[in-house]
Protein backbone atom coordinates (compact mmCIF):
# COMPACT_ATOMS: atom_id res chain seq x y z
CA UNK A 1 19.75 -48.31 6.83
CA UNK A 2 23.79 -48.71 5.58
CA UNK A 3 24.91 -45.06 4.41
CA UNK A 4 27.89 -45.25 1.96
CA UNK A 5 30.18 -42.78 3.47
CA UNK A 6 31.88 -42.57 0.31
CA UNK A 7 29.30 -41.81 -1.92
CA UNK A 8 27.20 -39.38 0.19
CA UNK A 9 29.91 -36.27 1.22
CA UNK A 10 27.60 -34.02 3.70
CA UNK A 11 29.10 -30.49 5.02
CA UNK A 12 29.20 -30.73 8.97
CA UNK A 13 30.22 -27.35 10.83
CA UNK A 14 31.58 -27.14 13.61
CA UNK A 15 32.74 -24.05 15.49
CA UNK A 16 36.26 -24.47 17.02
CA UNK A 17 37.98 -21.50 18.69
CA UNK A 18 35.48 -19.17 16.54
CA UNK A 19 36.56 -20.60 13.32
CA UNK A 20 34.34 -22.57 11.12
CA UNK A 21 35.12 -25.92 9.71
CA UNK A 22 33.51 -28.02 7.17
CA UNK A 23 34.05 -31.12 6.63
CA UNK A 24 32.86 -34.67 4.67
CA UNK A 25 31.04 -37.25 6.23
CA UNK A 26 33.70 -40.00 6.28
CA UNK A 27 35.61 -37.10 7.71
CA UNK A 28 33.00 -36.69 10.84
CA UNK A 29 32.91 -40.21 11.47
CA UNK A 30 36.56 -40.39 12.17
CA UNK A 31 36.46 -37.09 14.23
CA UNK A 32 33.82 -38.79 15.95
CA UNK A 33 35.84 -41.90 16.64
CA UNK A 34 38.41 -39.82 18.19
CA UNK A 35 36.11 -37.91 20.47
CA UNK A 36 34.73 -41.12 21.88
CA UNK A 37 37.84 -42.63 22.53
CA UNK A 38 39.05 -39.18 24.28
CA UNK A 39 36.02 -38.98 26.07
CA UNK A 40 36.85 -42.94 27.17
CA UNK A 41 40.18 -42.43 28.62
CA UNK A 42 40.92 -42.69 32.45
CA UNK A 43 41.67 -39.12 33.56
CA UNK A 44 44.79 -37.93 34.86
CA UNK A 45 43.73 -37.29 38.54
CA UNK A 46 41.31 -39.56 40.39
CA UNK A 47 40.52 -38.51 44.22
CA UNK A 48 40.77 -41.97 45.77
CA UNK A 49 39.13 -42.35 48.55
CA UNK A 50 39.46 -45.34 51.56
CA UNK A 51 36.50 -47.02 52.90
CA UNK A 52 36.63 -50.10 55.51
CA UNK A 53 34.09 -51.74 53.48
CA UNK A 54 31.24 -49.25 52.67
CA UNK A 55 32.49 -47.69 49.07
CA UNK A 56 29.70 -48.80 46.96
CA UNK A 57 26.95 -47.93 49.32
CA UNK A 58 28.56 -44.47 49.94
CA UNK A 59 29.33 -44.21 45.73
CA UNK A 60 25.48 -44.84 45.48
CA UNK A 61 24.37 -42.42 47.81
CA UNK A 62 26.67 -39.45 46.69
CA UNK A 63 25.59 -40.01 43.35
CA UNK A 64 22.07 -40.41 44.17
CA UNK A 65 22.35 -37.11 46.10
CA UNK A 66 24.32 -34.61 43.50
CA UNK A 67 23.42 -33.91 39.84
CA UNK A 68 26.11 -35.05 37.36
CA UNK A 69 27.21 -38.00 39.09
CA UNK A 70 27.48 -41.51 38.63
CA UNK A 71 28.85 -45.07 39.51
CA UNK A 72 30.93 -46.21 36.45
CA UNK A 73 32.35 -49.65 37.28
CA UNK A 74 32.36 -51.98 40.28
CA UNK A 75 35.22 -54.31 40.60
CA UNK A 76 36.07 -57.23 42.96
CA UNK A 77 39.27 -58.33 44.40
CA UNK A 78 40.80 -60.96 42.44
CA UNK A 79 42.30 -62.65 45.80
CA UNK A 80 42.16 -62.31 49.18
CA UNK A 81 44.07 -59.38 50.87
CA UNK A 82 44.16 -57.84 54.24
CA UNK A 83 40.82 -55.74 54.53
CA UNK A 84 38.64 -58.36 52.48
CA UNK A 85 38.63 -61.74 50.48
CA UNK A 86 38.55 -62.85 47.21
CA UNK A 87 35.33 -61.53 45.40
CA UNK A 88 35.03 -58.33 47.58
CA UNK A 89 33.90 -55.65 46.01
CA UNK A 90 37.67 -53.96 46.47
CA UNK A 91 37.44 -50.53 44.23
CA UNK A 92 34.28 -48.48 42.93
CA UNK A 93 34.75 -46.07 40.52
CA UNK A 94 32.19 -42.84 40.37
CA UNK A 95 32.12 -39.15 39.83
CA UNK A 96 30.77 -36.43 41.93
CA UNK A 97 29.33 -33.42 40.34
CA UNK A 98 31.47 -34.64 37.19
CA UNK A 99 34.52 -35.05 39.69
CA UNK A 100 36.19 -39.00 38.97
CA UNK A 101 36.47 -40.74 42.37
CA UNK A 102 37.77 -44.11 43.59
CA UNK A 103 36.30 -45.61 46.66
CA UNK A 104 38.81 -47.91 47.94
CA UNK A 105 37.84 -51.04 50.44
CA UNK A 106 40.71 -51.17 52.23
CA UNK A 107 39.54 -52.12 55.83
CA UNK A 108 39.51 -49.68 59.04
CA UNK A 109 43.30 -49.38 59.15
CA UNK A 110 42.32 -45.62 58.25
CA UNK A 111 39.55 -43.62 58.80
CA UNK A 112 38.45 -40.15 56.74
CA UNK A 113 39.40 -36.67 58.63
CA UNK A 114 38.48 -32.88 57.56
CA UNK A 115 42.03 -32.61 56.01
CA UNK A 116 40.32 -33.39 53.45
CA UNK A 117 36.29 -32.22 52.08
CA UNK A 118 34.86 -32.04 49.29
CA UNK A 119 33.15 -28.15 48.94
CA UNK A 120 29.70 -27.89 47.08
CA UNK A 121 29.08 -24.40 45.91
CA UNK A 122 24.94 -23.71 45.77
CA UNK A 123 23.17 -21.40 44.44
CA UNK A 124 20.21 -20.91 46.62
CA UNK A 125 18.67 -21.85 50.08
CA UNK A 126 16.77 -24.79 48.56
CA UNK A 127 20.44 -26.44 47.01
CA UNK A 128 21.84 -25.33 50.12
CA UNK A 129 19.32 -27.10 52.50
CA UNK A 130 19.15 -30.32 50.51
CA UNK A 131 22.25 -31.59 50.39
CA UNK A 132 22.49 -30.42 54.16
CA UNK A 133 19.84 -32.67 54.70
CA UNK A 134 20.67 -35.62 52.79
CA UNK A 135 23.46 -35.86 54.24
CA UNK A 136 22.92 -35.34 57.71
CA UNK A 137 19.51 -36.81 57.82
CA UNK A 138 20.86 -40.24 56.54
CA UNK A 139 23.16 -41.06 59.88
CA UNK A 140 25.97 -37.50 59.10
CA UNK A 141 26.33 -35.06 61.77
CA UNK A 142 26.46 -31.10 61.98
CA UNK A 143 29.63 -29.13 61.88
CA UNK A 144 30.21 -25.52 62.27
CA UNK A 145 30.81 -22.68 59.15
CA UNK A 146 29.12 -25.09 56.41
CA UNK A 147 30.56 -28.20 57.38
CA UNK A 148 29.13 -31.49 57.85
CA UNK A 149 30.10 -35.24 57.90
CA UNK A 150 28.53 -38.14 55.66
CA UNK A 151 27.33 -41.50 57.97
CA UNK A 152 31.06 -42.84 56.36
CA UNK A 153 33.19 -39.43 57.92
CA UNK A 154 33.85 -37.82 54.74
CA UNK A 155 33.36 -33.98 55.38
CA UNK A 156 31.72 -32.04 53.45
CA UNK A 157 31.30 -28.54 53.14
CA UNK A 158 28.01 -27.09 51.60
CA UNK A 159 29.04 -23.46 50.54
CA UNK A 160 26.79 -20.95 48.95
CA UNK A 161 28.02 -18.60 46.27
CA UNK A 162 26.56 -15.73 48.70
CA UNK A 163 29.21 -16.73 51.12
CA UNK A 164 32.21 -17.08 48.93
CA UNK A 165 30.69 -14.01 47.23
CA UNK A 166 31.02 -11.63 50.80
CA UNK A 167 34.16 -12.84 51.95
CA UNK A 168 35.82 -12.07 48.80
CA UNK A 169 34.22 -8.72 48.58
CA UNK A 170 36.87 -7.68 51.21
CA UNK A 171 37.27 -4.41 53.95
CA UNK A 172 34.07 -4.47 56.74
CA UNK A 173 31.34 -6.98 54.39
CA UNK A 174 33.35 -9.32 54.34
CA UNK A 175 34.22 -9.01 58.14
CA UNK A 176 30.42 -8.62 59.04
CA UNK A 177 29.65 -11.47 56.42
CA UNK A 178 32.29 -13.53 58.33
CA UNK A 179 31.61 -13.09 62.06
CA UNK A 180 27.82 -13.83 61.12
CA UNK A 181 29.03 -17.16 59.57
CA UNK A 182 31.04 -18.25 62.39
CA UNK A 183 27.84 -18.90 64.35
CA UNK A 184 25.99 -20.70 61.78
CA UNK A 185 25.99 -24.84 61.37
CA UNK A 186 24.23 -24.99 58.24
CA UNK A 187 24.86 -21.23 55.71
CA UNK A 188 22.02 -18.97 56.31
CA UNK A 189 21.77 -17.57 53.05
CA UNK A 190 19.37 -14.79 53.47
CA UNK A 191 21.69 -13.72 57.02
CA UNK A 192 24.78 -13.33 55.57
CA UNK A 193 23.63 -11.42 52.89
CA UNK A 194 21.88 -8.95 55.72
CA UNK A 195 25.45 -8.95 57.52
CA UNK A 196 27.32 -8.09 54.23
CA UNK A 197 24.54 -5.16 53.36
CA UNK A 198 25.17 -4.14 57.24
């Protein structure tokens, strides 16, 4: 049913850095005009990330494996080019636990590294041992401290809050917390919080 904006003022609030506004309904539509188109924009900083030819399978998976994530636009080269042909799916677009990625088909001229990771902070064993899994169980492998490596070679380290927690406690928890770590593939949760009490 139409709504005459006009003719029907409503009072919206709206808290904003603890004050209270009020405002018409004509006035709310607008504001909510703006948000949208804020909310559309392309963000500043985009981790882009190279693929051979994989991005949209690996986009998938990540966001089928962490909350808060999502595939937001597919797009296919518009001519050929050295990794790929015309109609290639060339760039993916995604985010990762909110994070905006790019996954980039460029071809196999380069190949991922752990310079770079992305770190997942969990909350308890459960988090902690299921996106272990997932990743490792579909074709990653096992690292040491945390770490592990997606079937593309994207690391990833899986870090709970207990760990970050102990090592920035400082003086001997943090040393006990640490040495326990260091022989650990996956983050025993319950152990390093036994090393940290001592």
């Amino acid at each position: 049913m139409a709504t005459n904006l006009s003719r029907r003022p409503q009072q919206i609030s709206t808290s904003t850095a603890g004050a209270l506004i009020r405002t018409d309904a004509k006035s709310a539509v607008f504001a909510l005009i703006e948000h949208t188109e804020h909310t559309n924009m392309k963000p500043k900083n985009t981790i882009c990330l190279w693929f051979d030819k994989h991005a949209h399978e690996a986009a998938r998976f990540y966001t089928a494996t962490f909350p808060d994530s999502e595939v937001t636009a597919v797009h296919e080269a518009p001519a050929d080019y050295p990794g790929g042909k015309k109609g290639d799916v060339l760039t993916v677009e995604f985010t990762v636990l909110g994070i905006p990625c790019l996954g980039l088909n460029g071809g196999p001229a380069f190949g991922h590294s752990e310079a770079f990771s992305f770190q997942i902070a969990t909350e308890t064993q459960e988090e902690t041992d299921r996106y272990w899994n997932a990743i490792v169980g579909n074709g990653g492998t096992e690292s040491q401290c945390g770490w592990c490596k997606d079937r593309w070679g994207l690391s990833w380290q899986i870090t709970p809050r207990a760990l970050t927690d102990a090592l920035a406690a400082g003086g001997s928890e943090a040393k006990r917390a640490f040495e326990a770590m260091m022989t650990m593939k996956k983050i025993d949760i319950a152990a390093i919080e036994a090393a940290r009490r001592g």
